[in-house]
Protein backbone atom coordinates (compact mmCIF):
# COMPACT_ATOMS: atom_id res chain seq x y z
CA UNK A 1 50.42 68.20 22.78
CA UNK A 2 52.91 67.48 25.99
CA UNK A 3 51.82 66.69 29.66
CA UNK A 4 53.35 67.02 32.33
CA UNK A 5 54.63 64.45 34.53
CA UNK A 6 52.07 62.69 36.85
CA UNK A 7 54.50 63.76 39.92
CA UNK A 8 54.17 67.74 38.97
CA UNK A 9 50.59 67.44 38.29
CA UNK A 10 50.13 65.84 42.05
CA UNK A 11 52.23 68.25 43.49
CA UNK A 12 50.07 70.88 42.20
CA UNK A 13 46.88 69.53 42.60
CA UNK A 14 46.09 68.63 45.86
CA UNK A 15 43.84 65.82 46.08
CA UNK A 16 40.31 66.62 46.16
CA UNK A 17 37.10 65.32 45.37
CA UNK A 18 36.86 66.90 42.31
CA UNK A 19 40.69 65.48 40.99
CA UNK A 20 39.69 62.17 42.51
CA UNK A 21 37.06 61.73 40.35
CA UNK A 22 38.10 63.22 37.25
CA UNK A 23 41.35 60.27 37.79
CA UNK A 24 38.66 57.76 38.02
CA UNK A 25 36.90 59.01 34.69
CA UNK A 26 39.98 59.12 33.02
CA UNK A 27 41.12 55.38 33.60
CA UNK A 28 37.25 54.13 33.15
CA UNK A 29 37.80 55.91 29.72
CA UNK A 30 41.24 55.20 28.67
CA UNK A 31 41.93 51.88 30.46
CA UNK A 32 38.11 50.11 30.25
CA UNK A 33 38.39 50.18 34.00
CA UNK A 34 35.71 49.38 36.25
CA UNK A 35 34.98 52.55 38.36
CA UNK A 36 34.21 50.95 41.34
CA UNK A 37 37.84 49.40 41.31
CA UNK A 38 39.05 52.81 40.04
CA UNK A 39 37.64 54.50 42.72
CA UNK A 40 37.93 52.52 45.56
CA UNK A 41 42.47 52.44 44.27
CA UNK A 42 42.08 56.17 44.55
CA UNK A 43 40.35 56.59 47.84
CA UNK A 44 42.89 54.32 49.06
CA UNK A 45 45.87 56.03 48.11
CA UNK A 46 44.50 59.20 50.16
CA UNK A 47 43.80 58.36 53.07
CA UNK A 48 43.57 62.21 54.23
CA UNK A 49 40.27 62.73 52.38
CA UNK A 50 37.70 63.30 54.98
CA UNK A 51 34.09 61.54 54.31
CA UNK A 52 32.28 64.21 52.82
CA UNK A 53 34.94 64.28 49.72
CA UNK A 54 34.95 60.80 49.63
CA UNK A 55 31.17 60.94 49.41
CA UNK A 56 31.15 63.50 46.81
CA UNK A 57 33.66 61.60 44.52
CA UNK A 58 31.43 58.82 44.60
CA UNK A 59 28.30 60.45 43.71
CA UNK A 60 30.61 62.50 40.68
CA UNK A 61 31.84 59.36 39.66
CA UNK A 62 28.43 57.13 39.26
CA UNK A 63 26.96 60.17 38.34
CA UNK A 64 28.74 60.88 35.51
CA UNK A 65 28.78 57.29 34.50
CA UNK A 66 25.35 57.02 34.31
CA UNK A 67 24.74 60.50 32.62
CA UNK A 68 27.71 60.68 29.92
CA UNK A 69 25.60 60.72 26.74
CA UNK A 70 23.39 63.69 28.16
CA UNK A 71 26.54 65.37 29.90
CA UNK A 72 28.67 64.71 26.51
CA UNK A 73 25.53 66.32 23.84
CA UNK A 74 25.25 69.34 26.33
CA UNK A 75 28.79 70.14 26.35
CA UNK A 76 29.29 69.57 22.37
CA UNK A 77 26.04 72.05 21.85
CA UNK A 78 29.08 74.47 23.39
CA UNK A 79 31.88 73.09 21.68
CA UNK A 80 31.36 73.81 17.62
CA UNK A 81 34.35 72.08 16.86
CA UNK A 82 33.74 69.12 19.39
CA UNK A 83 35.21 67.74 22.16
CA UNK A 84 38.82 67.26 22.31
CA UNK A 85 40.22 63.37 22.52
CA UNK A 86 42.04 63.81 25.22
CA UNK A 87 40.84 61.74 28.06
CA UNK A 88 41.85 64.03 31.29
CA UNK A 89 40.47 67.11 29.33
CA UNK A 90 37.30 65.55 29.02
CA UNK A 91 37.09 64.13 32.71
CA UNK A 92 37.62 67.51 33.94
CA UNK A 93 35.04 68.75 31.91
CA UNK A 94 32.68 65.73 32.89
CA UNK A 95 32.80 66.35 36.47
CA UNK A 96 32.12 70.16 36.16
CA UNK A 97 29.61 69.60 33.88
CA UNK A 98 27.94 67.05 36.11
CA UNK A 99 27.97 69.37 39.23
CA UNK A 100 26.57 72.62 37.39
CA UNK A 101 23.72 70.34 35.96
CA UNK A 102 22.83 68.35 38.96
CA UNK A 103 24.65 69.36 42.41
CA UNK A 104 22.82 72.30 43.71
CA UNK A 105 25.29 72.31 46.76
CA UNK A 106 28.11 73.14 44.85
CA UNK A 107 28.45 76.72 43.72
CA UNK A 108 28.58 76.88 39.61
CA UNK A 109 31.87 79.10 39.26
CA UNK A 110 33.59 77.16 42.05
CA UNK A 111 32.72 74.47 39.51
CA UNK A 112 33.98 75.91 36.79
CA UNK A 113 37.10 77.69 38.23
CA UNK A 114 38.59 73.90 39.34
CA UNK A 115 38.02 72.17 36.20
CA UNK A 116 39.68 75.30 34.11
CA UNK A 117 42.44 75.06 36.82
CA UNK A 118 42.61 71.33 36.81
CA UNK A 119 43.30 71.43 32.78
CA UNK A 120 45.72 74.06 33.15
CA UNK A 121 48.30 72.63 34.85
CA UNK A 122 48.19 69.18 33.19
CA UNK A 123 47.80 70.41 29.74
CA UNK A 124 47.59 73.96 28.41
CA UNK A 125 46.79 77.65 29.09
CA UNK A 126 44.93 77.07 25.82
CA UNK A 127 43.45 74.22 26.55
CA UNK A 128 42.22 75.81 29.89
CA UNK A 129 40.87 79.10 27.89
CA UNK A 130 38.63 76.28 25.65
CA UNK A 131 37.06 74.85 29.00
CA UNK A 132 36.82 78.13 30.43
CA UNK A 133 34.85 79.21 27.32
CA UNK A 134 32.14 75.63 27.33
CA UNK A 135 31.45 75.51 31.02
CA UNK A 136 30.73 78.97 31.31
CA UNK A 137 28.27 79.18 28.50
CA UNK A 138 26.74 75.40 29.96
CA UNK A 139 26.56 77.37 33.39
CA UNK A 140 24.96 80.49 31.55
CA UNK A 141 22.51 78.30 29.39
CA UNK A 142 20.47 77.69 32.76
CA UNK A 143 19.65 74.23 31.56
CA UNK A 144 19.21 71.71 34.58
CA UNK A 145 17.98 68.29 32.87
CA UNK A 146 16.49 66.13 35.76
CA UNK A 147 18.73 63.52 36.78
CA UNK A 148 16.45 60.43 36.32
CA UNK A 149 15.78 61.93 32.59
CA UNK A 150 19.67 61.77 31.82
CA UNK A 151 20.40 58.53 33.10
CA UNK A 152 17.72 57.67 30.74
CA UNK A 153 18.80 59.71 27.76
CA UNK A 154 22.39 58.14 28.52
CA UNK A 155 20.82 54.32 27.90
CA UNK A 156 21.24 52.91 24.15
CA UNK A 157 17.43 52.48 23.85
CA UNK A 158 17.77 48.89 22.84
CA UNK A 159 19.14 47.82 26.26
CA UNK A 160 16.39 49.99 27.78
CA UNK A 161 14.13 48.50 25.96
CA UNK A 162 15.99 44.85 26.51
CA UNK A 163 16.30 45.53 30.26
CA UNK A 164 11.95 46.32 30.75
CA UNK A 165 11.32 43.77 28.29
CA UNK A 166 12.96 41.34 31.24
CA UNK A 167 12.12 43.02 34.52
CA UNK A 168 10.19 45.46 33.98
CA UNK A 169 9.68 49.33 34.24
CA UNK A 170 10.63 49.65 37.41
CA UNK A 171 13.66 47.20 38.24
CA UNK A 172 14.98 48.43 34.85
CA UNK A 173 15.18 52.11 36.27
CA UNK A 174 16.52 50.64 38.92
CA UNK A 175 19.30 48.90 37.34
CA UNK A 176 20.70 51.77 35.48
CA UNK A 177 20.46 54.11 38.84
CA UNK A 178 17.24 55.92 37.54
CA UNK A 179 15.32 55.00 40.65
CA UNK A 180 16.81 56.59 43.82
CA UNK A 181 15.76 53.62 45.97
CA UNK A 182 18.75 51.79 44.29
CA UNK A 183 21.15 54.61 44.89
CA UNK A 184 22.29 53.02 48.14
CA UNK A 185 24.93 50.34 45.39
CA UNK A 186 27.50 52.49 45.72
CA UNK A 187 27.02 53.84 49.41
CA UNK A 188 27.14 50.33 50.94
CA UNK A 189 28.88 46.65 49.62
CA UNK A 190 28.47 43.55 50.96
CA UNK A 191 30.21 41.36 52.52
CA UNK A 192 30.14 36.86 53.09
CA UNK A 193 30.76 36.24 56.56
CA UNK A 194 32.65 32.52 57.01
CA UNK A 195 31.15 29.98 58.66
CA UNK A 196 31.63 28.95 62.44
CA UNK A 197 34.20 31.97 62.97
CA UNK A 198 34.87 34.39 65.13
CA UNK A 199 33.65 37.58 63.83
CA UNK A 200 35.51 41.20 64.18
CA UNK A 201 32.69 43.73 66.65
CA UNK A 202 32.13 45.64 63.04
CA UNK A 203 31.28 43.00 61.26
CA UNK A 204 29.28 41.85 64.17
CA UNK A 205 26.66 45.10 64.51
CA UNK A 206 26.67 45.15 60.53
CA UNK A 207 23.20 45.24 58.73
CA UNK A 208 21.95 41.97 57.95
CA UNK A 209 21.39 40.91 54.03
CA UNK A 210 18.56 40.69 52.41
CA UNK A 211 18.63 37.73 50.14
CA UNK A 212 21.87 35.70 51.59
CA UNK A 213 22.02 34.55 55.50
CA UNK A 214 25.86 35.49 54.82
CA UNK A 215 25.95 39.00 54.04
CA UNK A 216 26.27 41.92 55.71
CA UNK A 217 26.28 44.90 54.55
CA UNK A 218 28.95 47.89 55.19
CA UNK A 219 29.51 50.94 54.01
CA UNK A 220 31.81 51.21 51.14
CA UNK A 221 35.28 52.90 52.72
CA UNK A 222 38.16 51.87 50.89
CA UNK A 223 39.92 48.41 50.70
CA UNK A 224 38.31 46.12 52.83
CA UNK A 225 41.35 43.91 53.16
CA UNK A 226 42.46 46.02 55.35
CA UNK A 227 40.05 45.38 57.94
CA UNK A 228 39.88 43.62 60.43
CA UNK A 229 39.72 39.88 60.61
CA UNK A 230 39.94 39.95 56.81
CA UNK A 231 43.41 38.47 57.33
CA UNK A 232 42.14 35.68 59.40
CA UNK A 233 39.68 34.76 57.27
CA UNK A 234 36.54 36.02 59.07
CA UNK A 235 34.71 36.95 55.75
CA UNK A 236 34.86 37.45 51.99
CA UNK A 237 34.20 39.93 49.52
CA UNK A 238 31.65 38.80 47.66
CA UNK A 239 28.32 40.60 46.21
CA UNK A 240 24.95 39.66 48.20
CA UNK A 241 23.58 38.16 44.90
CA UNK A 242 26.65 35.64 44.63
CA UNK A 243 26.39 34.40 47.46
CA UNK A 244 22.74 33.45 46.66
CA UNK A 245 24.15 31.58 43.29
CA UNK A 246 26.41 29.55 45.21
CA UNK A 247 23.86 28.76 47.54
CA UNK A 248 21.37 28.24 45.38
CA UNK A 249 23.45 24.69 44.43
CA UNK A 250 21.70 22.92 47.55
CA UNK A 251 25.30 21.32 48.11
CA UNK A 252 25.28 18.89 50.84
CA UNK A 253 27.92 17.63 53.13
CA UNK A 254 29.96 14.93 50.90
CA UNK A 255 28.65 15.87 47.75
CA UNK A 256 30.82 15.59 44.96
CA UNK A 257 30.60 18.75 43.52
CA UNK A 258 31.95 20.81 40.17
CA UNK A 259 32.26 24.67 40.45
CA UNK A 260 32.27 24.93 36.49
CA UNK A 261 33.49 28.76 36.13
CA UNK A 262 35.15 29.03 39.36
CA UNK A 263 37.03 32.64 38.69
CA UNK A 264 39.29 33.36 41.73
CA UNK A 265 36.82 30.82 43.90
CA UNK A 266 34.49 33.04 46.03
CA UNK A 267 31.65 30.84 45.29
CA UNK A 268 33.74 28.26 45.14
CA UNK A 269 35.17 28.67 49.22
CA UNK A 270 31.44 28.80 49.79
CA UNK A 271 30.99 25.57 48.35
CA UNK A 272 33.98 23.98 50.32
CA UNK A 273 32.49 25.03 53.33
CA UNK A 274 29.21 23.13 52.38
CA UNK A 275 30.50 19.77 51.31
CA UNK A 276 32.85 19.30 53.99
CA UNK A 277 36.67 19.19 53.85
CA UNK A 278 36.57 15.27 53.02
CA UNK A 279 34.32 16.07 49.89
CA UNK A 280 35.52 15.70 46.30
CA UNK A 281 35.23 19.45 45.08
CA UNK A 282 36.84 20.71 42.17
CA UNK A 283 36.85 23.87 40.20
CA UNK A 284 37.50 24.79 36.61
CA UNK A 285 38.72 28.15 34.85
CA UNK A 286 39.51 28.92 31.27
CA UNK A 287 42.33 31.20 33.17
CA UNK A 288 44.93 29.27 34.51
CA UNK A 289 46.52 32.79 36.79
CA UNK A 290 42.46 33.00 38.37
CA UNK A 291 43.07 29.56 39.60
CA UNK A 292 46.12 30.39 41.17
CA UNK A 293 44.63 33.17 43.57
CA UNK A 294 42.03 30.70 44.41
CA UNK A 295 44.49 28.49 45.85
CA UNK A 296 45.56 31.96 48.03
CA UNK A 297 41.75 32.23 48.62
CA UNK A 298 41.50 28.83 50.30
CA UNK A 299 44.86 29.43 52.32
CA UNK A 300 43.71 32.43 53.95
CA UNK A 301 40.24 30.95 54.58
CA UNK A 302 41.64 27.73 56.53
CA UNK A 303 40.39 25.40 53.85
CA UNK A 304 40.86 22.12 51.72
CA UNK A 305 41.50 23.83 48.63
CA UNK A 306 39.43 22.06 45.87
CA UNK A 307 41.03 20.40 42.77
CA UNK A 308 42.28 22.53 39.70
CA UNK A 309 41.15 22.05 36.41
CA UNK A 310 41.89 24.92 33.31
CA UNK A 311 39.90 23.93 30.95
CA UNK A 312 37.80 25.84 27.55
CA UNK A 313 34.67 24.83 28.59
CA UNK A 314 33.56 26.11 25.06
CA UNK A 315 34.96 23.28 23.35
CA UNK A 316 34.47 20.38 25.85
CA UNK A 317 34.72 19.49 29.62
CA UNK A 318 38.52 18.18 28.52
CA UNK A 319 40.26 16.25 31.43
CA UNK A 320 37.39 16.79 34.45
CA UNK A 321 36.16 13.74 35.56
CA UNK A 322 32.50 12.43 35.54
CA UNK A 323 29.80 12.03 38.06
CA UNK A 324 29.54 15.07 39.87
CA UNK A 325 26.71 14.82 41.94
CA UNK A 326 26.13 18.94 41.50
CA UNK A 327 27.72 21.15 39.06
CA UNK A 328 27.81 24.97 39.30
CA UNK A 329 27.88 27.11 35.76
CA UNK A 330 28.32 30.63 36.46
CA UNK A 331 28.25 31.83 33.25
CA UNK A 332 30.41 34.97 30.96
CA UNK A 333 27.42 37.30 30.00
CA UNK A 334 27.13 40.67 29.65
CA UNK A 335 26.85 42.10 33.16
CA UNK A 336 23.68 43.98 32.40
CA UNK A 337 22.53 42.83 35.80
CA UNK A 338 25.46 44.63 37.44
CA UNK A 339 24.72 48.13 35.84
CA UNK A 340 24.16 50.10 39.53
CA UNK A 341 27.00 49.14 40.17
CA UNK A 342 29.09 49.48 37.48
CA UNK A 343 27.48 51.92 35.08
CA UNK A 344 29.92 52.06 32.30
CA UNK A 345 28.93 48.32 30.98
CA UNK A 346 25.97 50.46 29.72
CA UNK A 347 27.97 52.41 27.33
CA UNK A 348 30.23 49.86 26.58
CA UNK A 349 28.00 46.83 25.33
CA UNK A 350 26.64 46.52 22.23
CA UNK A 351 23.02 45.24 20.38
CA UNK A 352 24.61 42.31 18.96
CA UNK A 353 26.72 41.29 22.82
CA UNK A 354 23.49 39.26 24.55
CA UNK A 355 22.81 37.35 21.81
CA UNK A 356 27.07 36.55 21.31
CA UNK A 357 27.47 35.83 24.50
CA UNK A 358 24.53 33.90 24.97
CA UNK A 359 25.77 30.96 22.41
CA UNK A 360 28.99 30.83 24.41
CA UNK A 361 27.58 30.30 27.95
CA UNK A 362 25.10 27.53 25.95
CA UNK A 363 28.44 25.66 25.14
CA UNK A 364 29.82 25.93 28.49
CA UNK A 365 26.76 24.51 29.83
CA UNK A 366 26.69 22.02 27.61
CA UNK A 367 30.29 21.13 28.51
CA UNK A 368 29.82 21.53 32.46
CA UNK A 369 26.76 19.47 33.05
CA UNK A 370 28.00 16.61 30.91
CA UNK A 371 30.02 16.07 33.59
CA UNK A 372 26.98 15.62 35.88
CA UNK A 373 25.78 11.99 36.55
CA UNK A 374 22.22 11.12 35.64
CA UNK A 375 19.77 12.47 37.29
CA UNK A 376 22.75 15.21 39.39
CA UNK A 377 21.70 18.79 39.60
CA UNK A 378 22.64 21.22 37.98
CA UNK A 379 22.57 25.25 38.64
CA UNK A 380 22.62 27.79 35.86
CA UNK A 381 23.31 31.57 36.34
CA UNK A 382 24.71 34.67 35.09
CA UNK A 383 24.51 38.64 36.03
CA UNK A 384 22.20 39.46 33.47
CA UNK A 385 18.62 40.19 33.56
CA UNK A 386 18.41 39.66 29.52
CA UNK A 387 15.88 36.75 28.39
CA UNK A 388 18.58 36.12 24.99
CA UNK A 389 20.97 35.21 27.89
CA UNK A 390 18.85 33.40 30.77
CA UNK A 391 15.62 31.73 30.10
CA UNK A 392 16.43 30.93 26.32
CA UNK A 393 19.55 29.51 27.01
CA UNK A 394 17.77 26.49 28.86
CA UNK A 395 15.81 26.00 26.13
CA UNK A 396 18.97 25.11 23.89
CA UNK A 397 19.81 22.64 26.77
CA UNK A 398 16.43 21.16 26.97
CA UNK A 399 17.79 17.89 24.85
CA UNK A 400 20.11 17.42 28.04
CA UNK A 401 18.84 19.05 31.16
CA UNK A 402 15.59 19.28 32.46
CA UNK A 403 13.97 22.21 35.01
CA UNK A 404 13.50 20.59 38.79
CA UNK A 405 12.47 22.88 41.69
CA UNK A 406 14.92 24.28 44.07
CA UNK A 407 15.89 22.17 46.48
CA UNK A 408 18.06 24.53 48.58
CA UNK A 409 16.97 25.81 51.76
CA UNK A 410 18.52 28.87 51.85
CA UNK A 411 16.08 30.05 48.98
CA UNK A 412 13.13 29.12 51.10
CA UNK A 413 12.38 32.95 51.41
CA UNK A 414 13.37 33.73 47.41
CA UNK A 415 11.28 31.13 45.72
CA UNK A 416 7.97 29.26 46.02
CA UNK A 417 7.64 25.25 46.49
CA UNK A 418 8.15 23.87 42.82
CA UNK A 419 9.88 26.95 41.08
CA UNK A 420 12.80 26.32 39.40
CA UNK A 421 14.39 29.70 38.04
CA UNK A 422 14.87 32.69 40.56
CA UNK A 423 15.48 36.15 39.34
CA UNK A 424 17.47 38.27 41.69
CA UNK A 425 17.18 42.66 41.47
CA UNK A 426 17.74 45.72 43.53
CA UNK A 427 14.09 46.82 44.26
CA UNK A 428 13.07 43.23 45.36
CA UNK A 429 16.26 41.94 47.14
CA UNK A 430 18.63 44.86 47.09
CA UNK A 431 21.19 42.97 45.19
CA UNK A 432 22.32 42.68 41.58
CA UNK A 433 20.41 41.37 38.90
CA UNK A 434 21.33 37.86 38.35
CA UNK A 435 19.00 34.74 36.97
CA UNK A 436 19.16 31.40 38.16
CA UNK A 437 17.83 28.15 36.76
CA UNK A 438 17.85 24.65 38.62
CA UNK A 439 18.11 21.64 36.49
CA UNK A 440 18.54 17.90 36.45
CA UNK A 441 20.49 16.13 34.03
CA UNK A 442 18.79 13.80 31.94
């Protein structure tokens, strides 16, 4: 079946909240994109959208995400044949079928009428008739699941399941967007604010963190690189919950400090402005290009960049030195504690993923803190709420490191005197769901 050009179809669509989203869906589907990234691109590139459709993208977009299986078994109970494969066919239908079951605001045929229209001019007459015919008889079924039910319906049960097992009832819902005090994720992001600098007025009057001195929170309006003082290094972008891992180190001026899974260095320009510019930091990276923007991330920041190492930390700590006093391992995991935020992990992961990826961030634990002196510390975390990938991956260490209270006082308000592991979540601290474990080496 043909398409038209991406040009024609713009010309003919004007941009809308409705086409915004349905672009989103499409690359979340046919790219693995994030849609928070997704979205965000797209708001940028039209600027012209007024708040109210940027608003309603967003909610179409997370909703959707976090409704698919229910949205997907309604429409096929329509569809005797099934749904077609083709990705912007079934965004369209997605975001139509999300509003009649869901948005009361928005009239049902004006629903319907844009998505047939949408599908029309980037595919078929045809294909346009065929989404005529399943979103009319979804609108004429009456059926309005509740919204908290679908989100549930939409879980595999095992990660359900999984997720309670590890938080609980409540911060579960919360996690997958069931609970409507955690709807404010995609509303609002947060923001690290640099040390001893000048801040820009809106940065100034923003709301206050909850869990990290550092953050403030802003409402979530495109790229934030475009903002002022961004440029100058004023502040980072960098999730509340982060900045609480980073922190969570203790690092002291002229420590010598490892950042073991450094990425593109958030934490890492967090723990540069802790040690002290004289300090022996270094950070490692299986990925030699994340590296790279680090060193951009310093630059714009105004700061001693910290010493490079790429390095399979699966396989051993290969040319990084010894005798860190602290060592940072952020570990791969499965992101389950990230799912308000980015919904589509949920339908992406797998039963067997926790337990997978749990055995590789055991090695690169292994491999980081063997790099600690005797008796350095050592801080554990990943964005997952999932026992398999948090507290029973310091058992497998236990031969090597051993559990030692937090001694950071930036956690003073997280974590009682003589706790060593800290579990972060949206109901109790409004960020993501990460754990952290503070160890010694042996």
């Amino acid at each position: 079946m043909g398409t038209k050009p991406e040009a024609q179809r713009t010309r003919r669509e004007p941009p809308n909240a409705r086409t915004i989203a349905a672009r989103v869906l499409e690359r979340v589907e046919r790219d693995g994109a994030y849609a928070a990234a997704a979205l965000d691109t797209e708001i940028e590139r039209h600027p012209q959208l007024d708040l109210r459709d940027r608003a309603l993208a967003t909610e179409i977009v997370y909703g959707v995400q976090r409704t698919r299986r229910a949205l997907v078994s309604r429409l096929e109970q329509h569809a005797p044949r099934g749904l077609p494969k083709d990705t912007v066919v079934v965004a369209h239908l997605l975001v139509a079928a999300y509003q009649l079951c869901f948005l009361d605001r928005v009239p049902g045929h004006a629903a319907v009428d844009a998505a047939v229209s949408a599908i029309k001019a980037s595919r078929s007459p045809k294909m346009g008739g065929f989404a005529n015919a399943v979103l009319r008889k979804l609108a004429g079924s009456g059926e309005r699941p509740g919204r908290e039910a679908a989100i549930v319906e939409s879980v595999a049960p095992w990660l359900l399941e999984a997720l309670k097992a590890s938080v609980g009832d409540a911060e579960a819902l919360a996690l997958i967007g069931a609970d409507p005090a955690a709807s404010f994720a995609e509303a609002r992001t947060s923001v690290r604010v640099a040390r001893d600098h000048a801040l820009p007025e809106w940065l100034r009057t923003a709301e206050p963190g909850k869990a990290s001195p550092l953050a403030r929170l802003v409402p979530r309006a495109g790229d934030l690189r475009r903002r002022e003082g961004y440029a100058e290094g004023a502040f980072t972008l960098e999730e509340e919950g982060a900045q609480v891992v980073a922190l969570a180190l203790g690092a002291r001026a002229g420590d010598r400090v490892l950042d073991a899974c450094a990425g593109r260095g958030q934490k890492t320009t967090l723990l540069r402005e802790q040690v002290g510019s004289d300090a022996e930091l270094w950070a490692a990276d299986l990925y030699p290009e994340k590296l790279a923007a680090q060193a951009r991330e310093f630059e714009r920041l105004g700061l001693v960049p910290a010493r490079t190492s790429a390095v399979d930390l699966t396989v051993g700590a290969g040319a990084l030195p010894e005798g860190f006093d602290r060592v940072l391992v952020d570990a791969p995991c499965t992101g389950t504690g990230t799912l308000r935020r980015r919904p589509e992990i949920a339908l992406r992961l797998r039963p067997e993923d926790p337990e997978r990826l749990a055995r590789t961030a055991t090695a690169i634990l292994r491999s980081a803190a063997s790099r600690a002196r005797p008796g350095g510390r050592v801080v554990f975390a990943v964005c997952s709420v999932l026992g398999a990938e948090a507290e029973r991956v310091l058992e497998r260490v236990s031969d090597l490191l051993e559990p030692v209270p937090f001694d950071a006082p930036e956690l003073a308000a997280l974590v009682s005197p003589g706790e060593t592991t800290l579990r972060l979540s949206p109901l109790r601290h409004g960020t993501d769901g990460f754990f952290i474990g503070s160890l010694r080496r042996r």
